[in-house]
C-alpha atoms as a PDB file:
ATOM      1  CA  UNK A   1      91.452  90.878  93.615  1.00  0.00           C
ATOM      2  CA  UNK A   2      89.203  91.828  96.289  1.00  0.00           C
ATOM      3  CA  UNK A   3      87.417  88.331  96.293  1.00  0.00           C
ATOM      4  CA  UNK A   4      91.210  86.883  97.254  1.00  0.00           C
ATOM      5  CA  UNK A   5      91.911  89.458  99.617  1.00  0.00           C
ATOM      6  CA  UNK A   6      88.582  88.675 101.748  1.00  0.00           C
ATOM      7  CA  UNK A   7      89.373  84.664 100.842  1.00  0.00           C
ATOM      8  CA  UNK A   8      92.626  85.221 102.467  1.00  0.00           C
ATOM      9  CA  UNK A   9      91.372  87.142 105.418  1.00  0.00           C
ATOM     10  CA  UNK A  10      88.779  84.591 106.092  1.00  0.00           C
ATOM     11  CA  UNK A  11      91.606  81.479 106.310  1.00  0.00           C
ATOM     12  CA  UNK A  12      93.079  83.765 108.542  1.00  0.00           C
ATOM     13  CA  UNK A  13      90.169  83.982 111.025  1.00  0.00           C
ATOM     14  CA  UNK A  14      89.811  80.817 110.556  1.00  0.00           C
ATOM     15  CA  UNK A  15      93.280  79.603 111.944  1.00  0.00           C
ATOM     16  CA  UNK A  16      92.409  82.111 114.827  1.00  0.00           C
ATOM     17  CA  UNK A  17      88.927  80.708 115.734  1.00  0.00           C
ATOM     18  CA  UNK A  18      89.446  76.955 115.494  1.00  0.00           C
ATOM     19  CA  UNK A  19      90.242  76.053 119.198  1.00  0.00           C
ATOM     20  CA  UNK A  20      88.847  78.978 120.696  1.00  0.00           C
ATOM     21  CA  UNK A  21      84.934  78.158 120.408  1.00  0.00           C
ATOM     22  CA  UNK A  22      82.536  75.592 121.181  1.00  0.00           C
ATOM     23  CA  UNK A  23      80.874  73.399 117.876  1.00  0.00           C
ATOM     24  CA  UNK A  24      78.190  75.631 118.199  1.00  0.00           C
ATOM     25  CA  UNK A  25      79.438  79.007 118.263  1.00  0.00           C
ATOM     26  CA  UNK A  26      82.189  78.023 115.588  1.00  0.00           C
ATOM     27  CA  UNK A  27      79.028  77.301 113.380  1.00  0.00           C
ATOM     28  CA  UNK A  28      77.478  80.331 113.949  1.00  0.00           C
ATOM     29  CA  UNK A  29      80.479  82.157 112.826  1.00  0.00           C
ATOM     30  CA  UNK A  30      80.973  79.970 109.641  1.00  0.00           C
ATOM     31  CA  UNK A  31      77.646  81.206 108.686  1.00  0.00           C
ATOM     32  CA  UNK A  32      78.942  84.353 108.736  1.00  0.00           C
ATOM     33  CA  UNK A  33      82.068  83.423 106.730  1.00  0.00           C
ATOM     34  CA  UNK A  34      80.332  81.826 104.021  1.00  0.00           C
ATOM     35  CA  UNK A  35      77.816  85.312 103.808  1.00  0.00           C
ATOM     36  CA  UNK A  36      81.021  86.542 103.018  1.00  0.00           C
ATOM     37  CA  UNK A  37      82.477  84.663 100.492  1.00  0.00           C
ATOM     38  CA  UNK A  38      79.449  84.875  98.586  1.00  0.00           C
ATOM     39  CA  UNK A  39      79.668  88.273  98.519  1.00  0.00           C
ATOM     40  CA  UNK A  40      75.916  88.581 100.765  1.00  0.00           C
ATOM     41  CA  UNK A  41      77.562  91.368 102.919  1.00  0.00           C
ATOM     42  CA  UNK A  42      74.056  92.303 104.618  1.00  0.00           C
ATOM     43  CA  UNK A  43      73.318  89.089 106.042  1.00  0.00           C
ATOM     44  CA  UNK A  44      76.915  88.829 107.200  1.00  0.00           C
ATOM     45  CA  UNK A  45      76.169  92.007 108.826  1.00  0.00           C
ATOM     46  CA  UNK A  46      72.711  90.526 110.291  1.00  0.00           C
ATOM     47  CA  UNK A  47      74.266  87.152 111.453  1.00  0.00           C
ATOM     48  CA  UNK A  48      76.978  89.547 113.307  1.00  0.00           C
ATOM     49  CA  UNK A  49      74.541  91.261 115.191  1.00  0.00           C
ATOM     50  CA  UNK A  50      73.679  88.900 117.947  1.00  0.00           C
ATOM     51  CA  UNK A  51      76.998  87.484 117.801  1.00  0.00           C
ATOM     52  CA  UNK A  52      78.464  90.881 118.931  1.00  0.00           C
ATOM     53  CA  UNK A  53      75.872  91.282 121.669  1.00  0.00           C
ATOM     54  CA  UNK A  54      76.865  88.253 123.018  1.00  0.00           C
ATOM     55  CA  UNK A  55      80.688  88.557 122.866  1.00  0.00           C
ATOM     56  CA  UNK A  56      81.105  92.515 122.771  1.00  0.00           C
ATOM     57  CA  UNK A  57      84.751  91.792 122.799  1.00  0.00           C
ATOM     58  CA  UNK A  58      85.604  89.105 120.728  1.00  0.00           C
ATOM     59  CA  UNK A  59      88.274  90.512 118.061  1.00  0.00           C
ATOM     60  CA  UNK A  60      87.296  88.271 115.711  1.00  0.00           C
ATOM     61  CA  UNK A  61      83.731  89.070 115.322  1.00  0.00           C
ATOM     62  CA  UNK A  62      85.059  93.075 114.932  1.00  0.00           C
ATOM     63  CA  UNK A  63      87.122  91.880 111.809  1.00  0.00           C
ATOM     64  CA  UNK A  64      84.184  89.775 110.037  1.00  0.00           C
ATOM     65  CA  UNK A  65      82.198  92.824 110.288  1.00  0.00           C
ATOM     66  CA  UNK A  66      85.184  94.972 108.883  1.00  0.00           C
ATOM     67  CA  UNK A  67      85.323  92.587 105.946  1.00  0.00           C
ATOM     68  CA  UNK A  68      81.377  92.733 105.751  1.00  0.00           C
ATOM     69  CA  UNK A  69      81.369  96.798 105.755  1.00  0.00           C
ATOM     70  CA  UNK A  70      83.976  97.117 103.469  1.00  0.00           C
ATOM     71  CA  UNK A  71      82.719  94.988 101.139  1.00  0.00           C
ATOM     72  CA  UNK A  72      79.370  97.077 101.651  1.00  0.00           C
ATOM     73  CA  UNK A  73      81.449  99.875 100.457  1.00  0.00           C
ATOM     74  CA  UNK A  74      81.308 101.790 104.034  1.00  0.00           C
ATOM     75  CA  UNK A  75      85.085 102.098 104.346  1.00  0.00           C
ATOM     76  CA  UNK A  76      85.629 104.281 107.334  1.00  0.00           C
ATOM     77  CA  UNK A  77      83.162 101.623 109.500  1.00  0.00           C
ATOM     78  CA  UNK A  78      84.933  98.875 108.108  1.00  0.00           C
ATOM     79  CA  UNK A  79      87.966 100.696 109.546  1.00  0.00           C
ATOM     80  CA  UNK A  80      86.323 101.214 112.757  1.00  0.00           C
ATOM     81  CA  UNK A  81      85.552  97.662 113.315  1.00  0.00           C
ATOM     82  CA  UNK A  82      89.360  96.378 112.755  1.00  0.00           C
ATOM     83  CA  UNK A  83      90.592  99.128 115.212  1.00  0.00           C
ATOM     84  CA  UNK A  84      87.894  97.877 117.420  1.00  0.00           C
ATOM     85  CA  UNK A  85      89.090  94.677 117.254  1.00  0.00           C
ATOM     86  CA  UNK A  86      92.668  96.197 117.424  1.00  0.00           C
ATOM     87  CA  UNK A  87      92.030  97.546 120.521  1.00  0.00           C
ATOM     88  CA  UNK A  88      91.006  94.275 121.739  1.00  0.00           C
ATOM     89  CA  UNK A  89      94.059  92.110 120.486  1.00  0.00           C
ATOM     90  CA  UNK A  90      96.447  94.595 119.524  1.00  0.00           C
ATOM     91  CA  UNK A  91      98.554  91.959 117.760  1.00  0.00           C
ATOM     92  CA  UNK A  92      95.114  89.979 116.238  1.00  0.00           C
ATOM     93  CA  UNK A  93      96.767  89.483 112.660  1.00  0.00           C
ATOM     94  CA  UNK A  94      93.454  89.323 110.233  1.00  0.00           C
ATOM     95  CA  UNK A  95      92.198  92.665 111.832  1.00  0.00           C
ATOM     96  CA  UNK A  96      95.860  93.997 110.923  1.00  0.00           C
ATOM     97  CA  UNK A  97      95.781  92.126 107.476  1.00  0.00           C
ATOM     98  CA  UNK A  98      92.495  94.007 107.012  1.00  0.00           C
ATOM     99  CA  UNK A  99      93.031  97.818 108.470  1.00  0.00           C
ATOM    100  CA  UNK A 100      95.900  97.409 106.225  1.00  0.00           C
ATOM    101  CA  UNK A 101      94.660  96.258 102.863  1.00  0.00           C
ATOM    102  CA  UNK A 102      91.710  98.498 103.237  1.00  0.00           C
ATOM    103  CA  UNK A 103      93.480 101.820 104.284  1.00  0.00           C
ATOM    104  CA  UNK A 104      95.516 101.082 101.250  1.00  0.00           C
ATOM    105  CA  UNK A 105      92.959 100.000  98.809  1.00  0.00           C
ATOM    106  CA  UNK A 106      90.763 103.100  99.440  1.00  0.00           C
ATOM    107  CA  UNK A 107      93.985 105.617 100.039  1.00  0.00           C
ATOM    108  CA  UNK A 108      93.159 106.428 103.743  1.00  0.00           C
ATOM    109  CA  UNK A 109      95.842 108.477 104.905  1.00  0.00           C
ATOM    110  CA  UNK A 110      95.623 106.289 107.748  1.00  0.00           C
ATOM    111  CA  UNK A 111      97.170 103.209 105.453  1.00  0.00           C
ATOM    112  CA  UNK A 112     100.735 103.722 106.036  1.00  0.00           C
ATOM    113  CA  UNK A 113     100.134 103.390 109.645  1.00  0.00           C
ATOM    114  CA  UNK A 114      98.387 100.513 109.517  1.00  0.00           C
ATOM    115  CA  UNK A 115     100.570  99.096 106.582  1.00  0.00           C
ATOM    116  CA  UNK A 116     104.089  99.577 109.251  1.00  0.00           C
ATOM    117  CA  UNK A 117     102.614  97.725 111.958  1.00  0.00           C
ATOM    118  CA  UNK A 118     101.516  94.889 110.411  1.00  0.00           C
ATOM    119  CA  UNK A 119     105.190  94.713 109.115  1.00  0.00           C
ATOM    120  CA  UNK A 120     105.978  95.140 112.633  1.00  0.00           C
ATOM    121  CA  UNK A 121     104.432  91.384 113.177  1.00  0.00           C
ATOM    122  CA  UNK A 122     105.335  90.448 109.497  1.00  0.00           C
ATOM    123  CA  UNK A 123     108.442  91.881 108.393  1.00  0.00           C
ATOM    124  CA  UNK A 124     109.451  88.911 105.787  1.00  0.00           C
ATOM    125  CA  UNK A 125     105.751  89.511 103.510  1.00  0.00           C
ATOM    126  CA  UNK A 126     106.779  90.620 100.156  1.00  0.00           C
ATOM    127  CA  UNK A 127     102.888  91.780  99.804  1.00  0.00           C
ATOM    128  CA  UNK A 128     102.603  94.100 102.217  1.00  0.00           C
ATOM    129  CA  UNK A 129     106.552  95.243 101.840  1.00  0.00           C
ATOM    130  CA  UNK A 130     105.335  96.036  98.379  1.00  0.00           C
ATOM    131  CA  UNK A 131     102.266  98.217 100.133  1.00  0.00           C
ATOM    132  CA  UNK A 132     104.737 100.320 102.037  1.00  0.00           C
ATOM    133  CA  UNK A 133     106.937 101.017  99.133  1.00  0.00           C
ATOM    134  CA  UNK A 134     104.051 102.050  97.260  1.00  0.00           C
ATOM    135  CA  UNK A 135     102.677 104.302  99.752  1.00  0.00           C
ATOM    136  CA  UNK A 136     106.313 106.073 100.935  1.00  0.00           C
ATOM    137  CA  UNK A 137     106.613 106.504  97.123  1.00  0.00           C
ATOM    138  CA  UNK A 138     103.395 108.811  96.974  1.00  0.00           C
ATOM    139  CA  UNK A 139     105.263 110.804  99.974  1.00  0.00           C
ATOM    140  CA  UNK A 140     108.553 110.923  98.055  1.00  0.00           C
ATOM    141  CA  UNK A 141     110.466 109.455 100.572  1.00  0.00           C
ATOM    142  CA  UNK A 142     112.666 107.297  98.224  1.00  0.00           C
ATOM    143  CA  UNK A 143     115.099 106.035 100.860  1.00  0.00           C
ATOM    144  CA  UNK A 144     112.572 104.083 102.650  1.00  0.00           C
ATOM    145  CA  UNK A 145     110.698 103.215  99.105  1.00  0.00           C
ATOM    146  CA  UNK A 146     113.630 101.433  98.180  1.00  0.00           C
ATOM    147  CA  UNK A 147     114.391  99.368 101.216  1.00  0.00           C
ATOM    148  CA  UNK A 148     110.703  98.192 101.356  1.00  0.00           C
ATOM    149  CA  UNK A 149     110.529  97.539  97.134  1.00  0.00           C
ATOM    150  CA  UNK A 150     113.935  95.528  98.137  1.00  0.00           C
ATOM    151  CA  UNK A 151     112.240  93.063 100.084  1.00  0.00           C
ATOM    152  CA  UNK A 152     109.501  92.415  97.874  1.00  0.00           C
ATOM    153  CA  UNK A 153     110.962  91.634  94.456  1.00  0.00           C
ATOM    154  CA  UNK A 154     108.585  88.901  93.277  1.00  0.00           C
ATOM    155  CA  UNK A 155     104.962  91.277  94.222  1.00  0.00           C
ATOM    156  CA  UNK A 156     106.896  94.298  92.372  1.00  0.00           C
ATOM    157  CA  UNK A 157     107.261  92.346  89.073  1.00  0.00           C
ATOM    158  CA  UNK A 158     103.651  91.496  89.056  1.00  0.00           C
ATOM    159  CA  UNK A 159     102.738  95.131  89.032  1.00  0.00           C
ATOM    160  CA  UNK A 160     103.465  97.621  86.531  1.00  0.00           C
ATOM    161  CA  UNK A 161     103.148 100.805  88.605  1.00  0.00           C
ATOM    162  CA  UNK A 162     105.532  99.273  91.388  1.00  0.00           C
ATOM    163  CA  UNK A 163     108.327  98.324  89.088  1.00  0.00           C
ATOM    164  CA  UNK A 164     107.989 102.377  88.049  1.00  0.00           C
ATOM    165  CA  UNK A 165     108.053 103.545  91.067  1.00  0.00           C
ATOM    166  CA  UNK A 166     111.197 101.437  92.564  1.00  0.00           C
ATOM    167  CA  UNK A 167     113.047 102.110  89.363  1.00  0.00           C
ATOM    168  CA  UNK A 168     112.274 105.929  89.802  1.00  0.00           C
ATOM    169  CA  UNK A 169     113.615 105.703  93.693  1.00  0.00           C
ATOM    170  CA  UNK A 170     116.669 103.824  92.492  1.00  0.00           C
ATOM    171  CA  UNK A 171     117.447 106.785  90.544  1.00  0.00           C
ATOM    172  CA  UNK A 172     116.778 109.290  92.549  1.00  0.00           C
ATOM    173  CA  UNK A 173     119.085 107.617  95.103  1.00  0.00           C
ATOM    174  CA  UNK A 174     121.746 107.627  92.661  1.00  0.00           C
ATOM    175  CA  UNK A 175     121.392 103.888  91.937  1.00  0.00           C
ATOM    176  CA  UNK A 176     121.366 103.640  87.875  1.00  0.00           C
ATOM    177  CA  UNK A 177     122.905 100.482  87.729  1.00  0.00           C
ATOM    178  CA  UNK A 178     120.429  98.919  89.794  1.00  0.00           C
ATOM    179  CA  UNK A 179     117.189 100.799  88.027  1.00  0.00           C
ATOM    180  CA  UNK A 180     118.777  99.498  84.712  1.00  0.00           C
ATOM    181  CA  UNK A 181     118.497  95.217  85.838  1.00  0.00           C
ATOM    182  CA  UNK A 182     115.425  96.114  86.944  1.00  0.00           C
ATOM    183  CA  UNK A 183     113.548  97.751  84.077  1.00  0.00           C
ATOM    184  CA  UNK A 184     115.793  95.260  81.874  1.00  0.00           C
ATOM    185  CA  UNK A 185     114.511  92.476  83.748  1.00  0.00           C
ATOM    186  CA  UNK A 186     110.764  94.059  83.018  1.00  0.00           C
ATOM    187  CA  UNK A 187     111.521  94.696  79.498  1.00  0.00           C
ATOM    188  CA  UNK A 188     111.598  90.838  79.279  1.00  0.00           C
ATOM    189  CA  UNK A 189     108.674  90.393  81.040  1.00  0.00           C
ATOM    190  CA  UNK A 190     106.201  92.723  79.157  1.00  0.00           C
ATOM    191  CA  UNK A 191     108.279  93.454  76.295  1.00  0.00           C
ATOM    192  CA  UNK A 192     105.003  95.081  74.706  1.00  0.00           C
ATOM    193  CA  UNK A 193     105.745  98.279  77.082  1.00  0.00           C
ATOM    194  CA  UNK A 194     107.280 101.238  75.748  1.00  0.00           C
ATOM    195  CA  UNK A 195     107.217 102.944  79.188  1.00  0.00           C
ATOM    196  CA  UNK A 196     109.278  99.951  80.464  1.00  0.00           C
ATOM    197  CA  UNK A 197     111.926 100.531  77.084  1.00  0.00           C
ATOM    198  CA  UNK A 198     111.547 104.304  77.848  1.00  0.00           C
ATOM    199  CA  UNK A 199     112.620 104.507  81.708  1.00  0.00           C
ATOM    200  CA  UNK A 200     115.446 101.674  80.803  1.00  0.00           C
ATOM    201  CA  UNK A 201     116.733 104.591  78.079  1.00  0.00           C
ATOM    202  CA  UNK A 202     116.800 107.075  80.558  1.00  0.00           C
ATOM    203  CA  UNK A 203     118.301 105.235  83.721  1.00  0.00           C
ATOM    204  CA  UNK A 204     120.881 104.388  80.503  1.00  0.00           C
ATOM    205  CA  UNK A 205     121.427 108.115  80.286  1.00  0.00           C
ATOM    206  CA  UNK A 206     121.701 108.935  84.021  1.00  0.00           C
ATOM    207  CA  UNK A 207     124.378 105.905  84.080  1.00  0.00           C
ATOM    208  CA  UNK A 208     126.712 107.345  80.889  1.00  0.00           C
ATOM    209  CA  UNK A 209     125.380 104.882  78.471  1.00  0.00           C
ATOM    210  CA  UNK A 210     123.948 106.891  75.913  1.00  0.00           C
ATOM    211  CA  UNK A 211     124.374 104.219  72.968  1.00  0.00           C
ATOM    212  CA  UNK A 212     122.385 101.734  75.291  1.00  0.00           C
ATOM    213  CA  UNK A 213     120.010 104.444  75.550  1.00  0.00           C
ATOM    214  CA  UNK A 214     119.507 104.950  71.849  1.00  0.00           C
ATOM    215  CA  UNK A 215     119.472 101.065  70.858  1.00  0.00           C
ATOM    216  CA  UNK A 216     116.481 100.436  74.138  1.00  0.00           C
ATOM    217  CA  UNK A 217     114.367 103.836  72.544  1.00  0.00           C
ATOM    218  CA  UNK A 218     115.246 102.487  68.575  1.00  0.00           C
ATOM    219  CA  UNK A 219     113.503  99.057  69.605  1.00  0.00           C
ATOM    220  CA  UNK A 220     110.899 100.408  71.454  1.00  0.00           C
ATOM    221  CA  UNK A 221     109.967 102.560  68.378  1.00  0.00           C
ATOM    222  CA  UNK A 222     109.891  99.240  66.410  1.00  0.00           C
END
């Protein structure tokens, strides 16, 4: 997960840096890239150094050494070096891309923030949609849950805790009928889970279908 996340990040930078530098200084930088794909997150760090003293305000050198301290574990640095390179490009995607997924990752109450306004630049990406329905779910604000868990159906099925969450917004919104296709539609999928067959018997209940309810709890006990 977090090799794919820096991957992506990377390709990112990448598509940013190409016609910006000179052979040289491009190669300098994919030095650092490949550090970081192998996971060597001190000599990434190292091979930033000199880079940053010579281009002190180069947003893309401030993300690489996000990536590099986050993967070093030192999450409020890695933080500071995306809003520093924020604060150079305000609308630099991969720094956005990575404030975001590591606010979220590491539950900085900072995520959210960060999470909104790269939605702001990206409102179509089911992954990050996903993000903020996760996160307004942990401050019970089911309203917006639900319109961000509607836009990212495809990320929510991959992921057991979303498909909980949107189901449990759906009904607290007093939408049954829609909780029920979609912890049907997840029954399918992982028909091994009883807490799938369990919330489908009680969004049954809430929708006046208590023999649907018994049948879904009768095969789960199977």
């Amino acid at each position: 997960m977090a090799f794919k996340r820096i991957a992506a990040l990377l390709w990112l930078l990448g598509m940013a840096m190409l016609p910006a530098y000179s052979q040289s200084s491009y190669a300098s930088r994919r030095q650092v890239t490949l550090a970081l794909t192998a996971h060597r997150y001190q000599e990434a760090l190292r091979l930033l150094t000199p880079l940053l003293q010579s281009s002190p305000k180069d947003a893309s050198l401030w993300t690489l050494r996000g990536v590099a301290l986050d993967g070093e574990g030192l999450t409020e640095e890695s933080l500071e070096g995306f809003r520093h390179a924020l604060a150079l490009d305000s609308g630099f995607m991969p720094a956005l891309e990575g404030a975001a997924q590591t606010a979220y990752l590491h539950a900085d109450p900072r995520a959210l923030h960060y999470v909104e306004t790269l939605l702001a630049h990206a409102p179509d990406n089911e992954v990050v949609n996903a993000m903020a329905g996760a996160l307004t779910y942990r401050l019970r604000e089911c309203g917006r849950s639900v319109t961000y868990f509607d836009r990212s159906w495809k990320t929510v099925y991959r992921n057991s805790d979303a498909i909980n969450e949107y189901a449990d917004c759906l009904l607290k919104q007093q939408q049954p009928q829609q909780a029920i296709a979609l912890l049907s539609r997840a029954v399918e999928l992982y028909p091994q889970s009883n807490q799938f067959k369990y919330n489908l018997a009680v969004a049954d209940l809430q929708d006046h279908r208590p023999s649907d309810a018994v049948t879904v709890r009768h095969r789960s006990n199977q």
